[in-house]
N, C-alpha and C. Protein backbone atom coordinates (compact mmCIF):
# COMPACT_ATOMS: atom_id res chain seq x y z
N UNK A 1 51.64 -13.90 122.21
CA UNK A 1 51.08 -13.29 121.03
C UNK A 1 52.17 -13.23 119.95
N UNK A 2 51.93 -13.86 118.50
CA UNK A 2 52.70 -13.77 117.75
C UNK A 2 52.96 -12.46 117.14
N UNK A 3 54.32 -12.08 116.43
CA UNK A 3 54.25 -10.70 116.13
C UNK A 3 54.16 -10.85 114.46
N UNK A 4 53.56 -10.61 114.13
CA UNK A 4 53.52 -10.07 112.21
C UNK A 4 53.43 -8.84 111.49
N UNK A 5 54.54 -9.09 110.88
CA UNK A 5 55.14 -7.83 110.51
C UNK A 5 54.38 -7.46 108.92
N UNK A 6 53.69 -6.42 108.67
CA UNK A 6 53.01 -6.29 107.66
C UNK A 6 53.91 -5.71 106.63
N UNK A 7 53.84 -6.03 105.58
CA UNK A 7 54.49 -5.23 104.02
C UNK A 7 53.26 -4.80 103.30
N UNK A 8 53.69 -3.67 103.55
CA UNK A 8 53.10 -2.45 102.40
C UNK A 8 53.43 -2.48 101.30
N UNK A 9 52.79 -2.67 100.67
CA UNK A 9 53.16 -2.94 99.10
C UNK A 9 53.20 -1.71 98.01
N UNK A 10 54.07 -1.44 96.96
CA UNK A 10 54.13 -0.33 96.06
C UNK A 10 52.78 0.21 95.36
N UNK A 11 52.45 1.13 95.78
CA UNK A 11 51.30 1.35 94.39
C UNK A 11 51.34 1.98 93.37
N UNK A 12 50.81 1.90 92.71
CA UNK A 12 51.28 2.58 91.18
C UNK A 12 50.40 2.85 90.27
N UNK A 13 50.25 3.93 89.46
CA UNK A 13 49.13 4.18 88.80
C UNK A 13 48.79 2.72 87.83
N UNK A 14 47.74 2.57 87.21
CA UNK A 14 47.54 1.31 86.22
C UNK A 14 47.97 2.10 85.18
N UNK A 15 48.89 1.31 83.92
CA UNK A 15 48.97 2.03 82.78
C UNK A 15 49.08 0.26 81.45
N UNK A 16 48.86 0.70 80.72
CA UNK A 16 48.91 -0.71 79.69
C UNK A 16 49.79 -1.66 80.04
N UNK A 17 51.27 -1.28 80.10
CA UNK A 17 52.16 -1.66 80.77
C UNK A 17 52.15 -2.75 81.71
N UNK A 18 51.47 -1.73 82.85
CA UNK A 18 51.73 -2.67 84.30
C UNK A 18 50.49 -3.21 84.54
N UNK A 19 49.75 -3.39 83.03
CA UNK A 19 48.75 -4.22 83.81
C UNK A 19 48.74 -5.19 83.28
N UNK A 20 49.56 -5.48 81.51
CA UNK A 20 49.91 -6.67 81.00
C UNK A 20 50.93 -7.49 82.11
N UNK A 21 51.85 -6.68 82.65
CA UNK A 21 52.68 -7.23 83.73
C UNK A 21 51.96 -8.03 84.72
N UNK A 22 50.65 -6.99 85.51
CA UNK A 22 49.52 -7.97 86.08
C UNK A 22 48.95 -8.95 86.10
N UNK A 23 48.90 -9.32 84.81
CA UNK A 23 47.77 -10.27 83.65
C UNK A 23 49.08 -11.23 83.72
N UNK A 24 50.03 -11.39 83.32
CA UNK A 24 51.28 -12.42 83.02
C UNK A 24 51.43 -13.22 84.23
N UNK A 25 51.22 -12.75 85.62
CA UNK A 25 50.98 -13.39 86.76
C UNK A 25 49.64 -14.34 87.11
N UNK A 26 49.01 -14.56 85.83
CA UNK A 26 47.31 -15.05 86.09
C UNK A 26 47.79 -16.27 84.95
N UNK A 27 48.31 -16.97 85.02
CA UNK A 27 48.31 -18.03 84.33
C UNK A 27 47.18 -18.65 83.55
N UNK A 28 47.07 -19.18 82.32
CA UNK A 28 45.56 -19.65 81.76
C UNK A 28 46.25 -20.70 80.85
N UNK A 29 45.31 -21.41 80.17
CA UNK A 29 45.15 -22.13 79.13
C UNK A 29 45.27 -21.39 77.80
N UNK A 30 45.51 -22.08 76.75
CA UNK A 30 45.89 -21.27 75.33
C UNK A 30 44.79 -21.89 74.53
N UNK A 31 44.39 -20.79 73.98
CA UNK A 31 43.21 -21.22 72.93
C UNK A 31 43.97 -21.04 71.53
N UNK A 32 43.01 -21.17 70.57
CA UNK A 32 43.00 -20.83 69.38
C UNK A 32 41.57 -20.36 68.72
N UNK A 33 40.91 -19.17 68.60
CA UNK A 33 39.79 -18.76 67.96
C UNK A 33 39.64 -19.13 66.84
N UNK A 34 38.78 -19.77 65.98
CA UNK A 34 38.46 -19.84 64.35
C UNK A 34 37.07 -19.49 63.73
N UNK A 35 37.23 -19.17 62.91
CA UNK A 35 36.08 -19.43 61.98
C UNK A 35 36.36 -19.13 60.65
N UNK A 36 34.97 -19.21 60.05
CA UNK A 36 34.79 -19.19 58.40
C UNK A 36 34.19 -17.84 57.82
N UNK A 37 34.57 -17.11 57.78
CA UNK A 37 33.89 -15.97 56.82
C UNK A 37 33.26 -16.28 55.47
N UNK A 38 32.48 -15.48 54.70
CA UNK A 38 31.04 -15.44 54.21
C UNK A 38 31.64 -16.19 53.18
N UNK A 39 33.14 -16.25 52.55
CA UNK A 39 33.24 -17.04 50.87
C UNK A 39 33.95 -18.54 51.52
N UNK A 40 34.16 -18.82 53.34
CA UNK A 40 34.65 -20.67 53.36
C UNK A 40 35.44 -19.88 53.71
N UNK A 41 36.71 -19.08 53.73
CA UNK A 41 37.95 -18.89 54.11
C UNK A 41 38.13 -19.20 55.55
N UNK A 42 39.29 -19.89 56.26
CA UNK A 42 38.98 -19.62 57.73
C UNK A 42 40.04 -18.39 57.61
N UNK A 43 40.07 -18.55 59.33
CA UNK A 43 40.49 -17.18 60.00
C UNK A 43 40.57 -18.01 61.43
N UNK A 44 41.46 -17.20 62.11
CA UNK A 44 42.24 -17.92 63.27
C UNK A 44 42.87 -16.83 64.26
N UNK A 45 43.14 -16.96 65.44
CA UNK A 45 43.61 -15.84 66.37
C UNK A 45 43.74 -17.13 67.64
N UNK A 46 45.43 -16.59 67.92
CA UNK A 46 45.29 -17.35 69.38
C UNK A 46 44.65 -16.28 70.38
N UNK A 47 44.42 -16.74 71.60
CA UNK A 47 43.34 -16.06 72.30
C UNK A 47 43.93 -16.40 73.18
N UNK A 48 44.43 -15.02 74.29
CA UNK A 48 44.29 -15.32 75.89
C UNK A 48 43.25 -14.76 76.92
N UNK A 49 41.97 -14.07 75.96
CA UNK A 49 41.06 -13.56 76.99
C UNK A 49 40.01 -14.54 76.60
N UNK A 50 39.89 -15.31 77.47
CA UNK A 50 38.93 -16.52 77.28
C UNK A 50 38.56 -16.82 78.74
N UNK A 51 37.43 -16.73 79.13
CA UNK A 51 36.51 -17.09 80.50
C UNK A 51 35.02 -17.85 79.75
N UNK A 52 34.75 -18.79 81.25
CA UNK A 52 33.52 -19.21 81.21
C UNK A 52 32.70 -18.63 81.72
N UNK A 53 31.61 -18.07 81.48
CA UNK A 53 30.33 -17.27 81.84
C UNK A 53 29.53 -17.65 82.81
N UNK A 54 28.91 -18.66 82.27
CA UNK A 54 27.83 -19.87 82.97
C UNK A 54 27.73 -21.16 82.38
N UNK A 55 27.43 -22.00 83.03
CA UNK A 55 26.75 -23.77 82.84
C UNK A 55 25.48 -24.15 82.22
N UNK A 56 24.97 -22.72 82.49
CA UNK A 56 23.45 -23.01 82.17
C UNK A 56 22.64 -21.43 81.66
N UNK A 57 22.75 -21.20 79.79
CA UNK A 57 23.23 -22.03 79.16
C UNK A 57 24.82 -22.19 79.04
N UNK A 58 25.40 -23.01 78.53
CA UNK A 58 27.16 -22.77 78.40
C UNK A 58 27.57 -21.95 77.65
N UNK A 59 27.90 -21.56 78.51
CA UNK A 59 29.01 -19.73 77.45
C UNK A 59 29.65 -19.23 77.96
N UNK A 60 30.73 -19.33 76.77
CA UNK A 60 32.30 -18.67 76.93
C UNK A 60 32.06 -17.23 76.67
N UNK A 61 32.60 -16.78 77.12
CA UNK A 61 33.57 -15.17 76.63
C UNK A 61 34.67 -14.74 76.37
N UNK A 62 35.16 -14.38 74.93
CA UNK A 62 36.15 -14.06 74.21
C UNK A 62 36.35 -12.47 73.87
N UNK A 63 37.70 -12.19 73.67
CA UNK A 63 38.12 -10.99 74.15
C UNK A 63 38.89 -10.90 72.06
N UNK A 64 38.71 -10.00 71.26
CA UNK A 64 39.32 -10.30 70.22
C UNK A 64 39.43 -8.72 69.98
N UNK A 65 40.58 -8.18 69.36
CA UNK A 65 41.04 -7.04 68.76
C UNK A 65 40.08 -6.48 67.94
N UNK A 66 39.85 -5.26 67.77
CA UNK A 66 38.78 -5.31 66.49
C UNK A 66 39.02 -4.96 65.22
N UNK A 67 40.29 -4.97 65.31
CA UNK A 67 40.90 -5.18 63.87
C UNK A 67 41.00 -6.54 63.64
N UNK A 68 41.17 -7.00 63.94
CA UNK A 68 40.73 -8.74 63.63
C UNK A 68 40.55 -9.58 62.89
N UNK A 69 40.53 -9.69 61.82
CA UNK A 69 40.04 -10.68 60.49
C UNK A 69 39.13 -12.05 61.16
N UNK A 70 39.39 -12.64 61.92
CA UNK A 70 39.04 -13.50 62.77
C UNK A 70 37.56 -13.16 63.61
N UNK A 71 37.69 -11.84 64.17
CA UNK A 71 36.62 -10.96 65.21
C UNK A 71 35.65 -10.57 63.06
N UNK A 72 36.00 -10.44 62.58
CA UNK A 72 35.27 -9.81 61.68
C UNK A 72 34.51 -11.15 60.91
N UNK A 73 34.97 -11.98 61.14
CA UNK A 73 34.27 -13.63 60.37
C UNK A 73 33.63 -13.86 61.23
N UNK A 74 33.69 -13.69 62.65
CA UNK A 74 32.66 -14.21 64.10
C UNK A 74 30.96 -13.44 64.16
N UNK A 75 31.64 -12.24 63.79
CA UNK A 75 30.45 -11.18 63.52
C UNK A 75 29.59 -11.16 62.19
N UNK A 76 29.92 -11.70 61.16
CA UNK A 76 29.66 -11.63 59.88
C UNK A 76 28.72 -13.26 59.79
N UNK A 77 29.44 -14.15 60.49
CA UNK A 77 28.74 -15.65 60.22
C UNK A 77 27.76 -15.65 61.44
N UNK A 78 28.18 -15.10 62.40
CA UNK A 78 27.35 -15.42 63.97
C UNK A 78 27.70 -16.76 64.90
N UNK A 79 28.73 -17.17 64.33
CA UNK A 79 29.61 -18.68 64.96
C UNK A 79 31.35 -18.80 64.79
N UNK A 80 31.34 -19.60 65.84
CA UNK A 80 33.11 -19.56 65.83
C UNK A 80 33.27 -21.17 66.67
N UNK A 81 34.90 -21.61 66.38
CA UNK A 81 35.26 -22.59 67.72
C UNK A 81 36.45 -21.76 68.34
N UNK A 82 36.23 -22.30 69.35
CA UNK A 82 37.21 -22.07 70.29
C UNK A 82 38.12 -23.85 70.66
N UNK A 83 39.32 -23.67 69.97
CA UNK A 83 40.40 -25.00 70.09
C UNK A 83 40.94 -24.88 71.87
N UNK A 84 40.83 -25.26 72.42
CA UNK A 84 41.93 -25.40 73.66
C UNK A 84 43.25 -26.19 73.19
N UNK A 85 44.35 -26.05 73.05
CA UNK A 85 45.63 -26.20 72.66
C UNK A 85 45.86 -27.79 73.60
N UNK A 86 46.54 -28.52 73.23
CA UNK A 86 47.32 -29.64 74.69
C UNK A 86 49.03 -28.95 74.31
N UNK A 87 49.57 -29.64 75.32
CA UNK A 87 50.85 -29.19 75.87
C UNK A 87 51.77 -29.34 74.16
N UNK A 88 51.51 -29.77 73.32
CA UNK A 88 52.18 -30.27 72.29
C UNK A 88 51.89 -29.00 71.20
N UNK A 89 50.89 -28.34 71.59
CA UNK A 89 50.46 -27.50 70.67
C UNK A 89 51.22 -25.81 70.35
N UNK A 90 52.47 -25.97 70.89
CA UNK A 90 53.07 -24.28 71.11
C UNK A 90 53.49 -23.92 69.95
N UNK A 91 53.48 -24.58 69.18
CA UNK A 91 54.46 -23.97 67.99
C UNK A 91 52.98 -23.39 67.06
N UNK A 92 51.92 -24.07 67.41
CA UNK A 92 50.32 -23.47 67.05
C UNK A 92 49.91 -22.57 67.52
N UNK A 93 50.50 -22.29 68.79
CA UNK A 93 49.78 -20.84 69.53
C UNK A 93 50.84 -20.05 68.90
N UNK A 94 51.83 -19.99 68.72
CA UNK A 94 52.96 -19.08 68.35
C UNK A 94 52.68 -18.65 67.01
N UNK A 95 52.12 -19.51 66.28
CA UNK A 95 51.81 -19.26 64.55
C UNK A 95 50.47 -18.27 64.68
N UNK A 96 49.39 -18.80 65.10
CA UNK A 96 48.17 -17.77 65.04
C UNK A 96 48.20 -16.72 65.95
N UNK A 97 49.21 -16.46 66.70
CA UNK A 97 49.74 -15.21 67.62
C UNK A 97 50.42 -14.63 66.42
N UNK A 98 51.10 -14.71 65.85
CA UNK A 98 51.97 -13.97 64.41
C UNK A 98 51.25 -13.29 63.64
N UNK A 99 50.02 -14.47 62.90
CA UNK A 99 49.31 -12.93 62.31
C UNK A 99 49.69 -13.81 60.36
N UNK A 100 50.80 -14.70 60.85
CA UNK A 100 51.11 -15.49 59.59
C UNK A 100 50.28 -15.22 58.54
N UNK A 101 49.61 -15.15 57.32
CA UNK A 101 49.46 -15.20 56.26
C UNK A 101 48.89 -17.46 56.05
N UNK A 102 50.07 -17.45 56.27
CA UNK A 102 49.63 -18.96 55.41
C UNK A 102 49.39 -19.83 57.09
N UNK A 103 49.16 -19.69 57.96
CA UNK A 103 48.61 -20.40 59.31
C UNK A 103 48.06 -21.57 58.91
N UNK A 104 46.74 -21.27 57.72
CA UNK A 104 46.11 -22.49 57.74
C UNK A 104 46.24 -23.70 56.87
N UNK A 105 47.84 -22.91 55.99
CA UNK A 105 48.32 -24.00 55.43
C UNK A 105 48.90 -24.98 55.92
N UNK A 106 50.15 -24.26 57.16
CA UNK A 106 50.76 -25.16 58.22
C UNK A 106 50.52 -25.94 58.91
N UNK A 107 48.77 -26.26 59.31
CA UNK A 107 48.78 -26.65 60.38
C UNK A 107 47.56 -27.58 59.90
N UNK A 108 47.16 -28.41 60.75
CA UNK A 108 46.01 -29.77 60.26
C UNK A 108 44.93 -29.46 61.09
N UNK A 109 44.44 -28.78 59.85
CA UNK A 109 42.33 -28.62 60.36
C UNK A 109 41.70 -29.68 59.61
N UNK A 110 40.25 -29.51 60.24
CA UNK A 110 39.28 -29.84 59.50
C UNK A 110 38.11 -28.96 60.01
N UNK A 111 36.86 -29.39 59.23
CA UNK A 111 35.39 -28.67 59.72
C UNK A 111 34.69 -29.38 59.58
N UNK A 112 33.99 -30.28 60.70
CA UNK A 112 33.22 -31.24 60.85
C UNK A 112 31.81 -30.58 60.64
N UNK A 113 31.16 -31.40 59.90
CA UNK A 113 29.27 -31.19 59.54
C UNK A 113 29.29 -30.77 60.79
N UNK A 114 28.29 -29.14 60.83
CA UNK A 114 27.89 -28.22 62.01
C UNK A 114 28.91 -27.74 62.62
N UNK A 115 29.95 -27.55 62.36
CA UNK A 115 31.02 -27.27 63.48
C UNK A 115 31.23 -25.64 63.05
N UNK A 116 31.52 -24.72 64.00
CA UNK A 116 31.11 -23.32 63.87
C UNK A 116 32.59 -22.63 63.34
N UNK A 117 33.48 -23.54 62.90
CA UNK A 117 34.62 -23.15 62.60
C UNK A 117 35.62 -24.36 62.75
N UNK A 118 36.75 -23.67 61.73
CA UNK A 118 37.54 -24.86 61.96
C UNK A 118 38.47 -25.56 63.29
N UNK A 119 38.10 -26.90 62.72
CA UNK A 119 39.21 -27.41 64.67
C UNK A 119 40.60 -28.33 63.88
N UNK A 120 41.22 -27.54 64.95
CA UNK A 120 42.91 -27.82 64.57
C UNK A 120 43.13 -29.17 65.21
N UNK A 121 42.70 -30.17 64.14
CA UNK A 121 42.90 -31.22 64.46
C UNK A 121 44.15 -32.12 65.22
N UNK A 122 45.47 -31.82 64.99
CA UNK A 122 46.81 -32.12 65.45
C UNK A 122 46.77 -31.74 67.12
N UNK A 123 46.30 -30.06 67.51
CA UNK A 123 46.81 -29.45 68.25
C UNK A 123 46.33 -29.29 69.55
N UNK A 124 44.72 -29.58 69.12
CA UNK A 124 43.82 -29.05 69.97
C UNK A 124 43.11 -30.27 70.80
N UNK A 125 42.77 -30.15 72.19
CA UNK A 125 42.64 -31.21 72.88
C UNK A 125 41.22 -31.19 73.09
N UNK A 126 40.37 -30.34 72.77
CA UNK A 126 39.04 -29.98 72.98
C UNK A 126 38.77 -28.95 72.12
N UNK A 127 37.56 -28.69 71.75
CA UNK A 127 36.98 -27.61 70.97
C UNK A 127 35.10 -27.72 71.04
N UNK A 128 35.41 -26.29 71.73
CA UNK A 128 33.93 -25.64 71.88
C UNK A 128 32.94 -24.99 70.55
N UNK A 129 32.23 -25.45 70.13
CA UNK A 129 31.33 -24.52 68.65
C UNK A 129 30.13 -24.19 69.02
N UNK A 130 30.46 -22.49 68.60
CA UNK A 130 29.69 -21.39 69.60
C UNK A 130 29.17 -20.70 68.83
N UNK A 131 27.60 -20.32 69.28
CA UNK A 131 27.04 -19.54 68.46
C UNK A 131 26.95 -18.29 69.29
N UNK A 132 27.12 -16.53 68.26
CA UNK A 132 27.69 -15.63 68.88
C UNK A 132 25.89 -15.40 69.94
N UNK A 133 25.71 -14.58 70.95
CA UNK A 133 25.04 -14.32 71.79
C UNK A 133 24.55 -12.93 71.91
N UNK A 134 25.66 -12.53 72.13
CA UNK A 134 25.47 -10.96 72.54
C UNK A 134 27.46 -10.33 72.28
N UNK A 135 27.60 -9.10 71.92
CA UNK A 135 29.18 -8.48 72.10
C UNK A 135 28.70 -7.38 72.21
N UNK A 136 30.11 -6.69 73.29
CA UNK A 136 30.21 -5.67 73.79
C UNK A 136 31.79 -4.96 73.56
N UNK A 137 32.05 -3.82 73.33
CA UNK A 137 33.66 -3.24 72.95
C UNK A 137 33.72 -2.37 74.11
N UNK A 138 34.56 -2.89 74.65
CA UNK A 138 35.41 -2.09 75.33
C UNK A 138 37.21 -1.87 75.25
N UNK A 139 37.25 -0.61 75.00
CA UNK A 139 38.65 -0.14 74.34
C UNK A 139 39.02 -0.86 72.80
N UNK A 140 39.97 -1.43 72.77
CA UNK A 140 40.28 -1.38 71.40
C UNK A 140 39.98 -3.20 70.91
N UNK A 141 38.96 -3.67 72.30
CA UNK A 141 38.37 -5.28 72.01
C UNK A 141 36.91 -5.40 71.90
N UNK A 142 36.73 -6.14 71.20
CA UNK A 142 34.83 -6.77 71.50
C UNK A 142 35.13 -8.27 72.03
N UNK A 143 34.24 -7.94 72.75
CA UNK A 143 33.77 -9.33 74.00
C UNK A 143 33.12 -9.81 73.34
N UNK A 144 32.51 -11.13 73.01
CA UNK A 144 32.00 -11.63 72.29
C UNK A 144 31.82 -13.04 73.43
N UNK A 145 30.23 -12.85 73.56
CA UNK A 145 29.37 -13.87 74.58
C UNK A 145 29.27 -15.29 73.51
N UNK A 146 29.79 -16.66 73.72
CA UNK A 146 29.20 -17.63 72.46
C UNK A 146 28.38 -18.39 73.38
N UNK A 147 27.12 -18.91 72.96
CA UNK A 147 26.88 -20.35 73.77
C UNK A 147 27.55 -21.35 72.83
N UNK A 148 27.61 -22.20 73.55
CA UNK A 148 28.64 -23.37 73.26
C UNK A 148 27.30 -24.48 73.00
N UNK A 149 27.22 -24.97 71.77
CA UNK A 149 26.36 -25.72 71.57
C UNK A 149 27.06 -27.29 71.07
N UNK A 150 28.23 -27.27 70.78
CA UNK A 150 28.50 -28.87 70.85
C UNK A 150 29.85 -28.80 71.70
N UNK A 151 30.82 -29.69 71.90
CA UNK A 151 31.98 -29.79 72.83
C UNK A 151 32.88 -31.15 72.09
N UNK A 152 34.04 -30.78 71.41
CA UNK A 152 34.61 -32.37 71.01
C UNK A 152 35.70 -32.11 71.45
N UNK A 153 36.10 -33.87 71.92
CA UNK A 153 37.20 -33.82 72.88
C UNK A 153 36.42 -33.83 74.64
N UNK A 154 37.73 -33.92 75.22
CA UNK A 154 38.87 -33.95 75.33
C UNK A 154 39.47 -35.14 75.38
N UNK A 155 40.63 -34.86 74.77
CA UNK A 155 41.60 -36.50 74.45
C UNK A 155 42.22 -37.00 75.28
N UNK A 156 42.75 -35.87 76.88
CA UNK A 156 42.99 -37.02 77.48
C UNK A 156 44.75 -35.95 77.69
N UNK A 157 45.13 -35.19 76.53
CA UNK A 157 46.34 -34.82 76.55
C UNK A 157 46.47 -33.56 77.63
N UNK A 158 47.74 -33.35 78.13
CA UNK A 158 48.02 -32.14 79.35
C UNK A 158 47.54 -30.80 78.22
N UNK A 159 47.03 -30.01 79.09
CA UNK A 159 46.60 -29.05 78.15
C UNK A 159 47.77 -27.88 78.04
N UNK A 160 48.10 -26.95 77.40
CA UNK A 160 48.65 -25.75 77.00
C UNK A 160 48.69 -24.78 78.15
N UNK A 161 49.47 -24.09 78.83
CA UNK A 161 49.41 -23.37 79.38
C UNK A 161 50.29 -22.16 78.94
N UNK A 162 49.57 -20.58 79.47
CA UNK A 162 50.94 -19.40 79.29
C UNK A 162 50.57 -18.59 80.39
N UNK A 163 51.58 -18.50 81.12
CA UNK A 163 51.87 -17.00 82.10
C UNK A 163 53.13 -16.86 82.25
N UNK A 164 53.27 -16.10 82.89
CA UNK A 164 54.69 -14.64 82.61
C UNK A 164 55.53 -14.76 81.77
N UNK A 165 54.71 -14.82 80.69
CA UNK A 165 55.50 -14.54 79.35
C UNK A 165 55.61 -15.95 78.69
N UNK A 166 55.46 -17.07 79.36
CA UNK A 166 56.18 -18.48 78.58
C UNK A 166 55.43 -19.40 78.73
N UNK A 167 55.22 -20.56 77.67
CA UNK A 167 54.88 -21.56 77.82
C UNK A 167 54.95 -22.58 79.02
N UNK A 168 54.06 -23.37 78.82
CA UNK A 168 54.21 -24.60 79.92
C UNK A 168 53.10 -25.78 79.45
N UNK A 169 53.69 -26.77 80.39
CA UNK A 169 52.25 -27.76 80.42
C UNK A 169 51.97 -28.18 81.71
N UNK A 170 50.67 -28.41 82.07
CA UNK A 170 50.17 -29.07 82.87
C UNK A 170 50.97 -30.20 83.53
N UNK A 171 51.17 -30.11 84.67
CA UNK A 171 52.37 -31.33 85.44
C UNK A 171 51.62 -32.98 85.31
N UNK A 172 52.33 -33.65 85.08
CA UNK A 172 52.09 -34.63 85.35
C UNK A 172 51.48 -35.30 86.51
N UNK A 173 50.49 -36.23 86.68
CA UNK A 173 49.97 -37.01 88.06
C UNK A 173 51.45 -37.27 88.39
């Protein structure tokens, strides 16, 4: 009979803290949120609370501050894209993580006829355009249900990755 020795592990109350610490261990993909508010302006937010819902119909779920400028154009138009970043794209997640002012000068969009917001043409290896569904707030975010009604891309490039704290890309075959 083999012997195995069990470790008990620390527990600890949950506090904001240790649960961003939690979350940094869950590795994901890097988005970029966009859209257009009511006068054409875009608006932009990188995004790390991003899950798929279901297949049928397709819908994402996005997690956005509700102070937001970005969360406030999603709600106001009823559409957004969601960019998925490729490995080339960090210096793009780093800019619409800032909060920058001039973001959408820096960087190469466009807004294709029907597209629910702008797609960061340079950066982004795919982009979902979503019409909003249903949102829900919990604490200081609204969830925001989109179905995903068109899909462009993917090009083919390693996609964007972030956990514990840092960039990465997708390994090579």
């Amino acid at each position: 009979m083999r012997h195995v020795e069990l470790v008990t592990p620390t527990t600890q109350a949950s506090t904001p803290a240790r649960f961003r610490s939690y979350m940094a261990g869950f590795p994901s993909g890097v988005a970029v949120v966009t859209a257009m508010d009511a006068q054409r302006e875009p608006w932009g937010m990188t995004c790390s609370a991003l899950c798929s819902v279901t297949v049928d119909p397709p819908t994402l779920l996005v997690g956005m501050r509700l102070e937001s400028p970005t969360l406030r154009a999603v709600m106001i138009t009823g559409v957004f894209a969601v960019n998925l970043l490729h490995a080339k794209g960090q210096d793009t997640a780093e800019l619409f993580a800032s909060g920058a002012p001039d973001r959408f000068q820096t960087t190469p969009w466009h807004t294709p006829e029907g597209a629910a917001g702008p797609h960061l043409s340079r950066d982004a290896h795919a982009v979902a355009d979503c019409r909003v569904r249903q949102s829900v707030r919990i604490g200081g975010q609204r969830m925001v249900f989109g179905e995903v009604y068109r899909i462009t891309g993917p090009t083919g490039e390693p996609p964007l990755l972030y956990g514990r704290r840092q960039f990465s890309a997708w390994p090579a075959d």
